[in-house]
PDB file of N, CA and C in Angstrom:
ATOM      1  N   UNK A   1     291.114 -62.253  34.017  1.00  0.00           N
ATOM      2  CA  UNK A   1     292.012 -62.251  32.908  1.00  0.00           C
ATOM      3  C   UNK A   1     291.178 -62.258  31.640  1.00  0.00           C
ATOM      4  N   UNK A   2     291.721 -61.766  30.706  1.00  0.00           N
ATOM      5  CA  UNK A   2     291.141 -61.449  29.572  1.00  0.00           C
ATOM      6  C   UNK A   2     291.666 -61.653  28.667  1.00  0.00           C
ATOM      7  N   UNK A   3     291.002 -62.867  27.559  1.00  0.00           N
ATOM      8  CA  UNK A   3     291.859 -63.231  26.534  1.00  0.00           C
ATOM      9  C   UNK A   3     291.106 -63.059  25.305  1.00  0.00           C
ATOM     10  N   UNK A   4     291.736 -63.562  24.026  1.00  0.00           N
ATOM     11  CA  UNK A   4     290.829 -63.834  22.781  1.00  0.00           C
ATOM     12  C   UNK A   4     291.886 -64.998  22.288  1.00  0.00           C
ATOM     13  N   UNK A   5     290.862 -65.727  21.390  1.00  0.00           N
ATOM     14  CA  UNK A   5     291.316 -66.866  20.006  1.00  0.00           C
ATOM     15  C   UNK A   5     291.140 -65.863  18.884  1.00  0.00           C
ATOM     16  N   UNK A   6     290.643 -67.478  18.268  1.00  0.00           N
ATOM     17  CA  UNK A   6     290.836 -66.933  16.524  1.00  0.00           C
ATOM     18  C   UNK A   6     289.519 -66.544  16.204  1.00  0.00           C
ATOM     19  N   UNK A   7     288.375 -66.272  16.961  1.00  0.00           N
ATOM     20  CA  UNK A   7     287.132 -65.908  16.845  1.00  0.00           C
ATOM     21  C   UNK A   7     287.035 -64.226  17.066  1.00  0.00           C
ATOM     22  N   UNK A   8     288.256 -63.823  17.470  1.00  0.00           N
ATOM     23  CA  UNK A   8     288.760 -61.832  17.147  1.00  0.00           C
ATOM     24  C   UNK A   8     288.476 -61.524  15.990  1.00  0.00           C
ATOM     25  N   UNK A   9     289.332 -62.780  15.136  1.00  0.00           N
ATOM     26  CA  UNK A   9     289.500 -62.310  13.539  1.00  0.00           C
ATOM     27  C   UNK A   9     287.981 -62.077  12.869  1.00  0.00           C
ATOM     28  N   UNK A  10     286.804 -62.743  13.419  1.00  0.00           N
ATOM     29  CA  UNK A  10     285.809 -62.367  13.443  1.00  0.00           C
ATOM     30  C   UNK A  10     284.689 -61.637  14.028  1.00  0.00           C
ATOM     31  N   UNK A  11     285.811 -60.492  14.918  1.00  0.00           N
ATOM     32  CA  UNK A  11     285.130 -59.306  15.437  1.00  0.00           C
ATOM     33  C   UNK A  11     284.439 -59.891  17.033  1.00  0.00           C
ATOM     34  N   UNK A  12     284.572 -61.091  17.165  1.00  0.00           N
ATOM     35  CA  UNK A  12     284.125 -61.636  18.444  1.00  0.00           C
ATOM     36  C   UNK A  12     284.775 -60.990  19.645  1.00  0.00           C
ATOM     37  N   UNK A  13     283.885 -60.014  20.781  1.00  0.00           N
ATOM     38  CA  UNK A  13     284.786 -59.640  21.782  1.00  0.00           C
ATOM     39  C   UNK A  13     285.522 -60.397  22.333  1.00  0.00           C
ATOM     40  N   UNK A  14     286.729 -60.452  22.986  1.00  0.00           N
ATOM     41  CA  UNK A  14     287.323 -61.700  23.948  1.00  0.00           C
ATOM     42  C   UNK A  14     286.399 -61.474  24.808  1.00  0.00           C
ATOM     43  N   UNK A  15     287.625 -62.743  25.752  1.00  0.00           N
ATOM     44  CA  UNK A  15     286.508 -63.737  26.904  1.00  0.00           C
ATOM     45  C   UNK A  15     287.231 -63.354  28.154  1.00  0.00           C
ATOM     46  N   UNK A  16     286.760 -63.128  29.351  1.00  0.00           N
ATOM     47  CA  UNK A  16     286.751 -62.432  30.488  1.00  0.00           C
ATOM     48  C   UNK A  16     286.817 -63.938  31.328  1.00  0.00           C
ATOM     49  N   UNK A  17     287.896 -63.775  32.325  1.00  0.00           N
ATOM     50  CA  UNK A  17     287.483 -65.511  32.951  1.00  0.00           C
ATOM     51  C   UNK A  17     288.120 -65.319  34.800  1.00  0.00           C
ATOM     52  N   UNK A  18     287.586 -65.390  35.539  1.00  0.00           N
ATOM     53  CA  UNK A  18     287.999 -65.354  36.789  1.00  0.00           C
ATOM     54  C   UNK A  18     288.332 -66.822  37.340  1.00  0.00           C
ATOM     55  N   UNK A  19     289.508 -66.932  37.535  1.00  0.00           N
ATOM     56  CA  UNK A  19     290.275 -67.893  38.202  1.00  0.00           C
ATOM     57  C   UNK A  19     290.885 -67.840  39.746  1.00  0.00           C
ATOM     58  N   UNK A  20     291.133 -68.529  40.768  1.00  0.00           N
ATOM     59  CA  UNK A  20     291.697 -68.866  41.412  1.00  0.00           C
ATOM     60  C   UNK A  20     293.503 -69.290  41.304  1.00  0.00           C
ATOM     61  N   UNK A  21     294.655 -68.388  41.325  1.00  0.00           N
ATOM     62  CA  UNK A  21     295.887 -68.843  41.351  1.00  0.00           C
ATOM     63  C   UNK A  21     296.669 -67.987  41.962  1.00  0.00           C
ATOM     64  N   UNK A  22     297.696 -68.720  42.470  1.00  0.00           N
ATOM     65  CA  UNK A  22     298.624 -68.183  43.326  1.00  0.00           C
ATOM     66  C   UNK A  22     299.372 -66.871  42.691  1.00  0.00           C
ATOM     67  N   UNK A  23     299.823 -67.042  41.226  1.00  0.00           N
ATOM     68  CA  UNK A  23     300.247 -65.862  40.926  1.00  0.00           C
ATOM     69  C   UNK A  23     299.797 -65.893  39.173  1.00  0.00           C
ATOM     70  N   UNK A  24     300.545 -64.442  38.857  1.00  0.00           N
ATOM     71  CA  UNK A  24     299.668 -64.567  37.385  1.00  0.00           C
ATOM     72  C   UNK A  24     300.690 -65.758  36.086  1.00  0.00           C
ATOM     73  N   UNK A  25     301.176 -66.527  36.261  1.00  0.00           N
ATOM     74  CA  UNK A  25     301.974 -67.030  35.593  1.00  0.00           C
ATOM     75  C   UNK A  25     301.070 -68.697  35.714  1.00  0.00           C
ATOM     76  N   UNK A  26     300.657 -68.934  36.782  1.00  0.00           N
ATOM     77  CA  UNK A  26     299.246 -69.879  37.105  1.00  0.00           C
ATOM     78  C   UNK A  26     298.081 -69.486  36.708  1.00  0.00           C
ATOM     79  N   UNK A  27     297.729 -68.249  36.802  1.00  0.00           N
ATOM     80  CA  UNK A  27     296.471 -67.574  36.121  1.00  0.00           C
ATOM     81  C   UNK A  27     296.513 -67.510  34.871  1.00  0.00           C
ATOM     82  N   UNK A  28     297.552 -67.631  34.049  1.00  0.00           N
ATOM     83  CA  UNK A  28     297.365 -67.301  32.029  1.00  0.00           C
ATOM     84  C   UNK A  28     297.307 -69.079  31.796  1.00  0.00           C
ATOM     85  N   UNK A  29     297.943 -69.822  32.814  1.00  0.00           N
ATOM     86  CA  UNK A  29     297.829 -71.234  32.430  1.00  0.00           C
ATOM     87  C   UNK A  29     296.689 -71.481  32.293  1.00  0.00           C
ATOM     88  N   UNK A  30     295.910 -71.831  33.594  1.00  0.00           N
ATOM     89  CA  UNK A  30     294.760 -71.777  34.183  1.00  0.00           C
ATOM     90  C   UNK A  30     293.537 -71.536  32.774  1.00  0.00           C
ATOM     91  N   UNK A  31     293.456 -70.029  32.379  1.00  0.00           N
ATOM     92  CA  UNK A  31     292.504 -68.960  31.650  1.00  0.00           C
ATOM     93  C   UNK A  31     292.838 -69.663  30.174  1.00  0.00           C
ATOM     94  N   UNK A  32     294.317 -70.211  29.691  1.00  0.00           N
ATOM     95  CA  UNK A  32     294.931 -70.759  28.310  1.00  0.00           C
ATOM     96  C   UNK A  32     294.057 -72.176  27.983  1.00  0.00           C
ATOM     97  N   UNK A  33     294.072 -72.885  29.617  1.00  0.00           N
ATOM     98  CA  UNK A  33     293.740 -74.182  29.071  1.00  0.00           C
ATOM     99  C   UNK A  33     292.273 -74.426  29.327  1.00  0.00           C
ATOM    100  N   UNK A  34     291.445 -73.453  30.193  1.00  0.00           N
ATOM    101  CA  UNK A  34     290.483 -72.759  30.079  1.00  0.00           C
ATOM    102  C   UNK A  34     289.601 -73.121  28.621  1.00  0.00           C
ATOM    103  N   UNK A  35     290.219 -72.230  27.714  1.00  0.00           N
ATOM    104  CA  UNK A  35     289.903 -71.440  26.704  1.00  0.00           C
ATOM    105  C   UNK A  35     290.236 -72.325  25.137  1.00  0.00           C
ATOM    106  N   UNK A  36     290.869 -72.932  25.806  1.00  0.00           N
ATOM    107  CA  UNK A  36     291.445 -74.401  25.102  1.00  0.00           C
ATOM    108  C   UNK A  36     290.463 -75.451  24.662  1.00  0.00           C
ATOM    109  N   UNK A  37     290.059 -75.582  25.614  1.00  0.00           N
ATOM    110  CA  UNK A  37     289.343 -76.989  25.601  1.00  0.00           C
ATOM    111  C   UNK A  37     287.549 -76.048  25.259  1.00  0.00           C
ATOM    112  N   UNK A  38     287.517 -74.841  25.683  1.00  0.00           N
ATOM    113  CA  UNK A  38     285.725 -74.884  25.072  1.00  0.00           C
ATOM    114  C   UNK A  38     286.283 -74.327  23.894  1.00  0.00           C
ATOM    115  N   UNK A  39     286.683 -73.623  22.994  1.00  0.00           N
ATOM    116  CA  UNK A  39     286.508 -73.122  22.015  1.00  0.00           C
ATOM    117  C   UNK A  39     287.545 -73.959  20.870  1.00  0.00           C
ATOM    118  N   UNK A  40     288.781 -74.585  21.344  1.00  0.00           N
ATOM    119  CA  UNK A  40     289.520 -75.902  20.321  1.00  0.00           C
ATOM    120  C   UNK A  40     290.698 -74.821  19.921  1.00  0.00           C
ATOM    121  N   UNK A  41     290.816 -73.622  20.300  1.00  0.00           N
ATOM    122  CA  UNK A  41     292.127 -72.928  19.828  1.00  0.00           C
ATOM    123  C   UNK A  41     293.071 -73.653  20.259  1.00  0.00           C
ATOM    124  N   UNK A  42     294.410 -73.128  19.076  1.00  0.00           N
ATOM    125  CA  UNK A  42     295.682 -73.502  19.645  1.00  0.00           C
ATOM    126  C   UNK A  42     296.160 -72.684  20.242  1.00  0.00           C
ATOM    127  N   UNK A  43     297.430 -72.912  21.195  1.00  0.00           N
ATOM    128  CA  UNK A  43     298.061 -72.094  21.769  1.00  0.00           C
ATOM    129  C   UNK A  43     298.635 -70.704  21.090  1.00  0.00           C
ATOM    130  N   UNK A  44     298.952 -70.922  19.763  1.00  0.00           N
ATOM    131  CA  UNK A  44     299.252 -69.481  18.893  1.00  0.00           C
ATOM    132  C   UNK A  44     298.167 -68.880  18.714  1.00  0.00           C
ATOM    133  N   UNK A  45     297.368 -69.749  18.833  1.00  0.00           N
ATOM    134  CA  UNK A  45     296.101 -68.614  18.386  1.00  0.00           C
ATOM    135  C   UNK A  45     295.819 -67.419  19.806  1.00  0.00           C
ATOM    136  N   UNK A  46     295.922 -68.080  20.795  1.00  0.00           N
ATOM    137  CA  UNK A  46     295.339 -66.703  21.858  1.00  0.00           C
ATOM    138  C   UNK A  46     296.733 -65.691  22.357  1.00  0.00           C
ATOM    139  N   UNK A  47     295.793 -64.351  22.351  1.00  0.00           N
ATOM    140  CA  UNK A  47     296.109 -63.117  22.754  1.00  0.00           C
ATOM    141  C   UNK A  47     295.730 -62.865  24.065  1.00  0.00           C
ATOM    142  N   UNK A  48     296.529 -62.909  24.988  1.00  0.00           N
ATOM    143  CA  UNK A  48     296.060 -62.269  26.435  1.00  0.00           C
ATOM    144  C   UNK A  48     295.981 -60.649  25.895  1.00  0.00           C
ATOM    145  N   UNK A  49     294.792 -60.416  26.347  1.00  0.00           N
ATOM    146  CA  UNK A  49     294.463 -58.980  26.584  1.00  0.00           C
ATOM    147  C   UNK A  49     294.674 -58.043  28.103  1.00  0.00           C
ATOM    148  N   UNK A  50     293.912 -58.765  28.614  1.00  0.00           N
ATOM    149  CA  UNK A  50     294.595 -58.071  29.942  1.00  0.00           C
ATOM    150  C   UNK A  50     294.285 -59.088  31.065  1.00  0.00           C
ATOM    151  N   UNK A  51     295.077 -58.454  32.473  1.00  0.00           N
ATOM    152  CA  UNK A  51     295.497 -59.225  33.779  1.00  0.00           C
ATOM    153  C   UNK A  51     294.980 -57.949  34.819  1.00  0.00           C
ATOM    154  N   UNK A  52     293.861 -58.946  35.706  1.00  0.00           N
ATOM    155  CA  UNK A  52     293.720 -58.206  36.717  1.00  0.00           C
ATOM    156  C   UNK A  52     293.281 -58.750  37.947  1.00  0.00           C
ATOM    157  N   UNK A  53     293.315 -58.232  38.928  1.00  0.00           N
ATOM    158  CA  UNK A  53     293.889 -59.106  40.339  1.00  0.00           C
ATOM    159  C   UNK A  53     292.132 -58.537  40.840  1.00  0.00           C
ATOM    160  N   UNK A  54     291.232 -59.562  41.060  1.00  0.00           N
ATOM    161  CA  UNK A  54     290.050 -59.748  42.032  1.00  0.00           C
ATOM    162  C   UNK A  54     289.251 -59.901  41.007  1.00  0.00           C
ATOM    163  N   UNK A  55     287.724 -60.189  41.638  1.00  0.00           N
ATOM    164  CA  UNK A  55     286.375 -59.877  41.040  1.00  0.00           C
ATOM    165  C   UNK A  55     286.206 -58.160  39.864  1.00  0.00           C
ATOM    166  N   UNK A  56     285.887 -58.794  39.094  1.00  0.00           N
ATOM    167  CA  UNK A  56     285.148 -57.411  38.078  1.00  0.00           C
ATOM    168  C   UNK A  56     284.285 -56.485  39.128  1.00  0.00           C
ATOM    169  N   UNK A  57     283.564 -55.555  39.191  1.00  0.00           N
ATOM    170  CA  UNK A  57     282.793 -54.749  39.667  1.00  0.00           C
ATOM    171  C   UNK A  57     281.970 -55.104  38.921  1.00  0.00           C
ATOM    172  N   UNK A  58     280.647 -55.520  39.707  1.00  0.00           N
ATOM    173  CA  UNK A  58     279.351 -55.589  39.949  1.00  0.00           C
ATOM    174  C   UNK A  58     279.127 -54.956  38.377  1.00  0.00           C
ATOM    175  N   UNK A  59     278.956 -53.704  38.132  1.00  0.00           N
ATOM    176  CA  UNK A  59     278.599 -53.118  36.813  1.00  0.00           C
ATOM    177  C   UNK A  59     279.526 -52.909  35.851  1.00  0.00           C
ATOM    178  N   UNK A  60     280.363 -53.192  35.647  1.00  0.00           N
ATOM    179  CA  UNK A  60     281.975 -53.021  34.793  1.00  0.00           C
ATOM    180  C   UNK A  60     281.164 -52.766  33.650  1.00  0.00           C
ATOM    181  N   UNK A  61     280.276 -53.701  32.952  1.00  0.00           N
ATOM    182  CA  UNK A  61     280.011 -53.424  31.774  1.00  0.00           C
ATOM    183  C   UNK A  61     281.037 -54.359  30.763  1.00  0.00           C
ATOM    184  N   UNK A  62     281.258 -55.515  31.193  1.00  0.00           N
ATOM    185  CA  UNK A  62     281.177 -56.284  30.444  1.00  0.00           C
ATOM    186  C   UNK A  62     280.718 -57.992  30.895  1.00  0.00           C
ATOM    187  N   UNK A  63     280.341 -58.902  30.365  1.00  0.00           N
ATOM    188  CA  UNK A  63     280.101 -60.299  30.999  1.00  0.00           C
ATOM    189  C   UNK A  63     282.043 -60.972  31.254  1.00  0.00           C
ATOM    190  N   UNK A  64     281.536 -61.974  32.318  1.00  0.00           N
ATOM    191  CA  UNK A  64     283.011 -62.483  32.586  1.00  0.00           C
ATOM    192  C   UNK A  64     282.248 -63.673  32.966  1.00  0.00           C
ATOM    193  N   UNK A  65     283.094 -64.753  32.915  1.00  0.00           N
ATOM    194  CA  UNK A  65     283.285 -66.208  33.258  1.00  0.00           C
ATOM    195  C   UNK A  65     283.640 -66.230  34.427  1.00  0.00           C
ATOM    196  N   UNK A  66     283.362 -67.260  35.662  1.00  0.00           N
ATOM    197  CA  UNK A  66     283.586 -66.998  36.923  1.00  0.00           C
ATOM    198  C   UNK A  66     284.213 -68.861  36.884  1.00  0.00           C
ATOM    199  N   UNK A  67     285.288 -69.220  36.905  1.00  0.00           N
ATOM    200  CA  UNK A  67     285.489 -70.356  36.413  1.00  0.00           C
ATOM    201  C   UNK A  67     286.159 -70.928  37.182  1.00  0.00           C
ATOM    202  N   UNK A  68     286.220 -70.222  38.998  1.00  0.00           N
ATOM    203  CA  UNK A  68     287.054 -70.745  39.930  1.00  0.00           C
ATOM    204  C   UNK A  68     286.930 -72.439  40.465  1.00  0.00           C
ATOM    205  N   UNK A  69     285.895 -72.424  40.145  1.00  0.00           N
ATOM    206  CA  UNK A  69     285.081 -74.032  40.998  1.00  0.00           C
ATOM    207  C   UNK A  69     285.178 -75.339  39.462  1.00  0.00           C
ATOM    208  N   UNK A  70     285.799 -74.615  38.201  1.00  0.00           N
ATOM    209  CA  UNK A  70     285.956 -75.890  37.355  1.00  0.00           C
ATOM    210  C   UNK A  70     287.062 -76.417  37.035  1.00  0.00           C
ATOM    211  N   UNK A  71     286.397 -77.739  36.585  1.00  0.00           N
ATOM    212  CA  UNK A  71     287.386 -79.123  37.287  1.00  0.00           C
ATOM    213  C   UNK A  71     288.796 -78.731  36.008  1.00  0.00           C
ATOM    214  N   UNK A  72     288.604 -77.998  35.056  1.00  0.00           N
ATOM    215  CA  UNK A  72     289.209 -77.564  34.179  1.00  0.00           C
ATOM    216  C   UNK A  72     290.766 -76.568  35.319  1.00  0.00           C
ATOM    217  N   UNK A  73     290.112 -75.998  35.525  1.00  0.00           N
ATOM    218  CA  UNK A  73     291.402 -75.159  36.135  1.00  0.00           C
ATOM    219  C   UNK A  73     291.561 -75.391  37.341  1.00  0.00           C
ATOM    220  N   UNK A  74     291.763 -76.596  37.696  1.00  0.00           N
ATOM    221  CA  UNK A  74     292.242 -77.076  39.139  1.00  0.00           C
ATOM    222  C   UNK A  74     293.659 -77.467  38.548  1.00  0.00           C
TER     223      UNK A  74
END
């Protein structure tokens, strides 16, 4: 899943985050509160960019967060 804060408004690419959840309505929670707690946005502030179901490919060409194993998104 792929989101941004208020660090867009400063040209900052969003943040790429691989989670563990049953469906995607657990996955934007998950990636929200994620994204919450390292960077201090509020909830108005983030933009889901996009939703996608598995691992990135090996070379995608962009970095992603692999954030299944933190105590954050349990």
């Amino acid at each position: 899943m792929t989101i941004s804060g208020r660090e867009r408004e400063d040209g900052e690419a969003p943040y790429t985050y691989v989670v563990t959840a049953a469906d995607y309505e657990e996955a934007i929670g998950k990636v929200k509160k994620i994204h919450q707690a390292e960077y201090e946005d509020e909830l108005a502030d983030l933009q889901l960019e996009e939703i996608f179901e598995g691992m990135p490919w090996e070379h995608c060409g962009y970095a992603w967060n692999d954030v299944r194993d933190s105590p954050i998104s349990t």
